[in-house]
N, C-alpha and C. Protein backbone atom coordinates (compact mmCIF):
# COMPACT_ATOMS: atom_id res chain seq x y z
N UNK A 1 124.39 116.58 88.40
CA UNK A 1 124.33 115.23 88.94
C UNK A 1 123.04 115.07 89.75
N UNK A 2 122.73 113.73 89.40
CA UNK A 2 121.20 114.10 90.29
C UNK A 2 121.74 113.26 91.72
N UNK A 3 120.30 113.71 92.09
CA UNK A 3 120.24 113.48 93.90
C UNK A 3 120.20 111.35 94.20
N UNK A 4 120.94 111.16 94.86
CA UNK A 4 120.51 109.30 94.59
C UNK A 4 119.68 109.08 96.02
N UNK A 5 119.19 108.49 95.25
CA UNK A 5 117.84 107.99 96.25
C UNK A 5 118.03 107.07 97.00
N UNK A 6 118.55 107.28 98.26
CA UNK A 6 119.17 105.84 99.05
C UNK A 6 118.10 105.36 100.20
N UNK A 7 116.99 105.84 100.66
CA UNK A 7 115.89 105.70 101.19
C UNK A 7 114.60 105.32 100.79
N UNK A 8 113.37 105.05 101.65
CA UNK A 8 112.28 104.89 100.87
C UNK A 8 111.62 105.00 102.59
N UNK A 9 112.09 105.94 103.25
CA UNK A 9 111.09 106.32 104.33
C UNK A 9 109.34 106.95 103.42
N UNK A 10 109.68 108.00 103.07
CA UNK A 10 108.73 108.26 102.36
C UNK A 10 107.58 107.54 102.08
N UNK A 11 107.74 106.57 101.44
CA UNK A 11 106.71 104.98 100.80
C UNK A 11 107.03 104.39 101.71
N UNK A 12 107.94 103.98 102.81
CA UNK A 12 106.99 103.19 104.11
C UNK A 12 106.27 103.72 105.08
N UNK A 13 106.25 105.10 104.86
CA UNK A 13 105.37 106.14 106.11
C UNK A 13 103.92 106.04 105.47
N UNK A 14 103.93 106.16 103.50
CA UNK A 14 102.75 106.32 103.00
C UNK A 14 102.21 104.72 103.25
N UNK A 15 102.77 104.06 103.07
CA UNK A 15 102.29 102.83 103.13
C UNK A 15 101.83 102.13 104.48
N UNK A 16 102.14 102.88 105.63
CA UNK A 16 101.78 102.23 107.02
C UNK A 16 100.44 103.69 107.57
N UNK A 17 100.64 104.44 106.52
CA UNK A 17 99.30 105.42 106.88
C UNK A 17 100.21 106.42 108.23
N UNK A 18 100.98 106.33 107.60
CA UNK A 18 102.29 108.02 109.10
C UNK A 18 102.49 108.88 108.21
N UNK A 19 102.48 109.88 109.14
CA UNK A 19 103.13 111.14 108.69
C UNK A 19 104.59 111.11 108.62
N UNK A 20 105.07 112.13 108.09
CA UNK A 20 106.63 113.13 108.71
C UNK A 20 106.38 113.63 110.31
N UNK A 21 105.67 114.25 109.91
CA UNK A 21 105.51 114.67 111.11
C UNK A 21 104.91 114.04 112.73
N UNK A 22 104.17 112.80 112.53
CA UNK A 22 104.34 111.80 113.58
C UNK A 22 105.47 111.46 113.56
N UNK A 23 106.23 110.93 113.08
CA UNK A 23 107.32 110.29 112.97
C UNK A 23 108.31 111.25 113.97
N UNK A 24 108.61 112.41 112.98
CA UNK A 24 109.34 113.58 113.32
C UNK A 24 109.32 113.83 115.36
N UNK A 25 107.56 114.04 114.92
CA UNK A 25 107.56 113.69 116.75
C UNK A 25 107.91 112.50 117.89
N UNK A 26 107.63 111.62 117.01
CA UNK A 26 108.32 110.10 117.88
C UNK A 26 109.78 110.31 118.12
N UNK A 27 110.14 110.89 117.03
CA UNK A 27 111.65 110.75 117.33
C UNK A 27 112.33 112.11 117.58
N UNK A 28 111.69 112.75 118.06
CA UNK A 28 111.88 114.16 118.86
C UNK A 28 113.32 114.88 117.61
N UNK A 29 112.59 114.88 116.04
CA UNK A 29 113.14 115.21 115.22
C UNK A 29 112.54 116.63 114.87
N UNK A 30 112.73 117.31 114.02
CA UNK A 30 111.83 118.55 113.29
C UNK A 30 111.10 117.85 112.56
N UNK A 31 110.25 118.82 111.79
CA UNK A 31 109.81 117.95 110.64
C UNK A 31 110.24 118.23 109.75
N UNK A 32 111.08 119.22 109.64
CA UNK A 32 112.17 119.82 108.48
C UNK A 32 113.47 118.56 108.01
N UNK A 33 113.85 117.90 109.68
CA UNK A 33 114.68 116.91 109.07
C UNK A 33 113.62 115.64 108.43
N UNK A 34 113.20 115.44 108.99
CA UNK A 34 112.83 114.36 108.45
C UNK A 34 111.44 114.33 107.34
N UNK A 35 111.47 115.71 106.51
CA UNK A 35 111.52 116.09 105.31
C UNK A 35 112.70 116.02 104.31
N UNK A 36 113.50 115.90 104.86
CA UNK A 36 115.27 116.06 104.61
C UNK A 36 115.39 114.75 103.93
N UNK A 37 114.83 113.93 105.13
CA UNK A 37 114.93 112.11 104.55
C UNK A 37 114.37 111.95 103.45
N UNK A 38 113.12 112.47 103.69
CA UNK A 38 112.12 111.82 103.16
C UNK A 38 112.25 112.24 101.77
N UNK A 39 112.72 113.52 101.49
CA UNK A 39 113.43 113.61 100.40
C UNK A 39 114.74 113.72 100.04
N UNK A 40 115.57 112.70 100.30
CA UNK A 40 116.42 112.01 100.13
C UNK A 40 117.82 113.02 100.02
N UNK A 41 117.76 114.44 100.30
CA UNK A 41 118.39 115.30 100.67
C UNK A 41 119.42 115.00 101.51
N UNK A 42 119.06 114.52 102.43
CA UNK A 42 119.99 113.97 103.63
C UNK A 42 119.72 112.50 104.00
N UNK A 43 119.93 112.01 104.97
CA UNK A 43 120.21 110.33 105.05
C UNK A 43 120.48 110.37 106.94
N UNK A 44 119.61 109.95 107.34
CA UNK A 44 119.29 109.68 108.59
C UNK A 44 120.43 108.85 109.55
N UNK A 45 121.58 108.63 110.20
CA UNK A 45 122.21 107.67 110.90
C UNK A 45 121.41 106.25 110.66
N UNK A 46 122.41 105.18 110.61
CA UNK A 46 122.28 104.05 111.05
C UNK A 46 121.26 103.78 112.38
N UNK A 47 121.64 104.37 113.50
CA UNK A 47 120.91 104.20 114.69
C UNK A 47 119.42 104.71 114.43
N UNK A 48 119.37 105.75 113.30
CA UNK A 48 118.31 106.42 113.35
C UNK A 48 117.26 105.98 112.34
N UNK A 49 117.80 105.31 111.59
CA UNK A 49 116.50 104.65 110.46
C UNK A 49 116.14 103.44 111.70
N UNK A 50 117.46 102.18 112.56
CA UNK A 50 116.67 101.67 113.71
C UNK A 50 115.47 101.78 114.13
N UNK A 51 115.80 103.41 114.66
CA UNK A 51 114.74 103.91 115.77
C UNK A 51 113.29 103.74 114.30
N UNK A 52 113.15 104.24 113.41
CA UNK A 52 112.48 104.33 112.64
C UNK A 52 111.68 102.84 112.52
N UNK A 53 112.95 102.12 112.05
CA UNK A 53 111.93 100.66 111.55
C UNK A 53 111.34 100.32 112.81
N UNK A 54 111.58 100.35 113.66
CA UNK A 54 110.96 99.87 114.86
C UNK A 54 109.63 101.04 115.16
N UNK A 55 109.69 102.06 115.07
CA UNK A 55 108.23 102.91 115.41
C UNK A 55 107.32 102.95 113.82
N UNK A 56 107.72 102.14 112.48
CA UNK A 56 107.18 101.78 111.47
C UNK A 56 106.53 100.10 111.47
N UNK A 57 107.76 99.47 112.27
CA UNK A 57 106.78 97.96 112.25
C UNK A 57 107.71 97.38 111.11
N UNK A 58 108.62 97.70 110.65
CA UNK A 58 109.36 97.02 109.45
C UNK A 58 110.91 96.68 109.59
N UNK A 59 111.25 95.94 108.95
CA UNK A 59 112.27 95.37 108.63
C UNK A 59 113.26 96.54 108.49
N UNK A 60 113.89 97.32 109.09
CA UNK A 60 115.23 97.94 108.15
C UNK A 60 115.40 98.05 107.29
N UNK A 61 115.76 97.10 106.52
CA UNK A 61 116.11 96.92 105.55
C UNK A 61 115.12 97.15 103.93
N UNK A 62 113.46 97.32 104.83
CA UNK A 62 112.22 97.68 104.13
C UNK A 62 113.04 99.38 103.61
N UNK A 63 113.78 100.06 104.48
CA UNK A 63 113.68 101.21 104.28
C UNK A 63 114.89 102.05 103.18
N UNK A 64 115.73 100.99 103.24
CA UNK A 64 116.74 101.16 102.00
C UNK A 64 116.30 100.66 100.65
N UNK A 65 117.08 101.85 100.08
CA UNK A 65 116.71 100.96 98.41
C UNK A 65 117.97 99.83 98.00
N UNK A 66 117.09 99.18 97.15
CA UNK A 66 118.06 97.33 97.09
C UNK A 66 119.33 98.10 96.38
N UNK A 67 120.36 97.76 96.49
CA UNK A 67 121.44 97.95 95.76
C UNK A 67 121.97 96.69 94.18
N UNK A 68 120.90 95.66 94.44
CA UNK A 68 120.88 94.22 94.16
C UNK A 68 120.60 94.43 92.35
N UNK A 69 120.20 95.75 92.05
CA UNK A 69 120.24 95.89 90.10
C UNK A 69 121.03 96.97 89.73
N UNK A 70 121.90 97.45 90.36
CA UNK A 70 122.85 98.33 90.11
C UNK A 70 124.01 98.44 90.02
């Protein structure tokens, strides 16, 4: 079964020019987890993609994938 891709931290970090690892440090994460995210391995809390869209500059909702063709 493959892995489902319920994020897109990844492509909004590449796309705002951040690291994992800035990030990781903003949010006093490893960079192991939030390698985790970023490859879709694991899935960050609710509160914690928050903290994210807000130290990214985006919408929340930028950071989920649409559920809207599936």
């Amino acid at each position: 079964m493959s892995k489902l891709k319920l994020n897109r931290i990844k492509v909004v970090l590449v796309e705002n020019n951040r690291t994992s690892k800035e990030l990781a440090n903003h949010l006093g994460k490893t960079v192991a987890t939030v390698s985790r995210w970023c490859t879709n391995e694991y899935q960050p809390s609710i509160e914690t993609l928050y903290e994210v869209s807000k130290y990214l500059k985006v919408d929340i909702r930028e950071l989920l994938v649409s559920t809207a063709n599936k």
